[in-house]
C-alpha atoms as a PDB file:
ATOM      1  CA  UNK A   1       0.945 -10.145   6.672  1.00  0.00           C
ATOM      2  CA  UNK A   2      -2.577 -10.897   5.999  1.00  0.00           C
ATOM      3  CA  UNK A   3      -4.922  -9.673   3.521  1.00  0.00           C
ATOM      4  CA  UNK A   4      -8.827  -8.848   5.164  1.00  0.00           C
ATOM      5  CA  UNK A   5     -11.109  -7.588   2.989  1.00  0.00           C
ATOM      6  CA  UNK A   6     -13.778  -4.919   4.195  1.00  0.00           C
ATOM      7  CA  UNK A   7     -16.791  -4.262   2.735  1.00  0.00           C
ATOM      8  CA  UNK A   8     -17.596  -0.181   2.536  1.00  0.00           C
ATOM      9  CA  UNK A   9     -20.765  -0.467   4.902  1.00  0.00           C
ATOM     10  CA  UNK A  10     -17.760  -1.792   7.211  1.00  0.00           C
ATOM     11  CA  UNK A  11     -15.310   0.574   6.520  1.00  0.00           C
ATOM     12  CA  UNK A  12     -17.828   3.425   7.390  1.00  0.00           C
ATOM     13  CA  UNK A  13     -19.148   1.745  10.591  1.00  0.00           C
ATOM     14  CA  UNK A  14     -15.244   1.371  11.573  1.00  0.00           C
ATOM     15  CA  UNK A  15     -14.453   5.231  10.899  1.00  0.00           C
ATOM     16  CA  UNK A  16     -17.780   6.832  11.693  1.00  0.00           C
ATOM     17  CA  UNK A  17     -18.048   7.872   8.188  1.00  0.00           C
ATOM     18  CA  UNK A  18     -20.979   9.179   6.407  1.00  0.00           C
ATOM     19  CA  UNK A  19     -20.855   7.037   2.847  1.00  0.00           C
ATOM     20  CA  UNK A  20     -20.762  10.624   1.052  1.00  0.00           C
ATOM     21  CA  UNK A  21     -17.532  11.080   3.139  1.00  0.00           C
ATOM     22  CA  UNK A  22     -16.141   8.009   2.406  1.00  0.00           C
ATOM     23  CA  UNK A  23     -16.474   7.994  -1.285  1.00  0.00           C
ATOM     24  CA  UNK A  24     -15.036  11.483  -1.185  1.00  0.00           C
ATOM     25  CA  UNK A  25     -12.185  10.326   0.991  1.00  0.00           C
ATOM     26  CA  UNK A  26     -11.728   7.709  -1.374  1.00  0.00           C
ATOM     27  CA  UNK A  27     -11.477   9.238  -4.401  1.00  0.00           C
ATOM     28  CA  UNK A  28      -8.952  11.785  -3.081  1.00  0.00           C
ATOM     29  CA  UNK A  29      -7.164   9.128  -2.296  1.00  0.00           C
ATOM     30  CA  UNK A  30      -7.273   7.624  -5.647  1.00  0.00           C
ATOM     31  CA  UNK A  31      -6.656  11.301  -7.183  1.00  0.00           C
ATOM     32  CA  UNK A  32      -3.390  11.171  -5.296  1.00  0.00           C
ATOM     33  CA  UNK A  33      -1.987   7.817  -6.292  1.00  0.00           C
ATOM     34  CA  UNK A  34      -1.811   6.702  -2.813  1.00  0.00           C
ATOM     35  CA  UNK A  35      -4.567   3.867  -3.710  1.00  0.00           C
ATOM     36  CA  UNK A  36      -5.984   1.825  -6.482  1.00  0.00           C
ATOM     37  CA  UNK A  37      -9.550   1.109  -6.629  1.00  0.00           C
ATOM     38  CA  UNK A  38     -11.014  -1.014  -9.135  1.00  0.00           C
ATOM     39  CA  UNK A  39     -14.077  -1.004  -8.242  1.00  0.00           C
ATOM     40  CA  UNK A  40     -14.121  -4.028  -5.507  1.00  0.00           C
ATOM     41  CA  UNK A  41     -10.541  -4.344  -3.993  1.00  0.00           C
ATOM     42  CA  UNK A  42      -7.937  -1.390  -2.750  1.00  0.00           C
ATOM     43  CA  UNK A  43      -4.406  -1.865  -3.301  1.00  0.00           C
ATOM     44  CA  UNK A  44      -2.467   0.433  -1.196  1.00  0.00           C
ATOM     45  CA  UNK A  45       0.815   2.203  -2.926  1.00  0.00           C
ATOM     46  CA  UNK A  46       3.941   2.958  -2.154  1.00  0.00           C
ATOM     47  CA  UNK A  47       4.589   6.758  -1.110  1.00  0.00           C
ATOM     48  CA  UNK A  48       6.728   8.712  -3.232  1.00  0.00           C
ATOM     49  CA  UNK A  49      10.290   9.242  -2.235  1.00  0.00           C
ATOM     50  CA  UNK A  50      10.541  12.821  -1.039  1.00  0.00           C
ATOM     51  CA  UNK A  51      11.964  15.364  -3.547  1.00  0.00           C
ATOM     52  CA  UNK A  52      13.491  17.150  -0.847  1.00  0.00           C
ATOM     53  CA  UNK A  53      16.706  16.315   1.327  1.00  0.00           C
ATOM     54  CA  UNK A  54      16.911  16.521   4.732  1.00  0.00           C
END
């Protein structure tokens, strides 16, 4: 796997997102615990195992 880095004038080009959209996407995101952010680099998380059986 390789690592690529994005800058966030990227990212929005990529997704056709306004930066007020991204930076709201992104802190959901970060309100969930399904990223870190520190402030330069993303680290995606693990999902949570459900709590609920199949």
């Amino acid at each position: 796997m390789t690592d690529a880095l994005y800058s966030d004038r990227t990212i929005c080009a990529t997704l056709g997102l306004k930066e007020n959209d991204y930076v709201f996407a992104r802190s959901s995101l970060i309100h969930k615990d399904l990223v870190m952010y520190d402030g330069t680099l993303f680290q995606v998380l693990s999902l949570p195992k459900s709590i609920y059986k199949a």
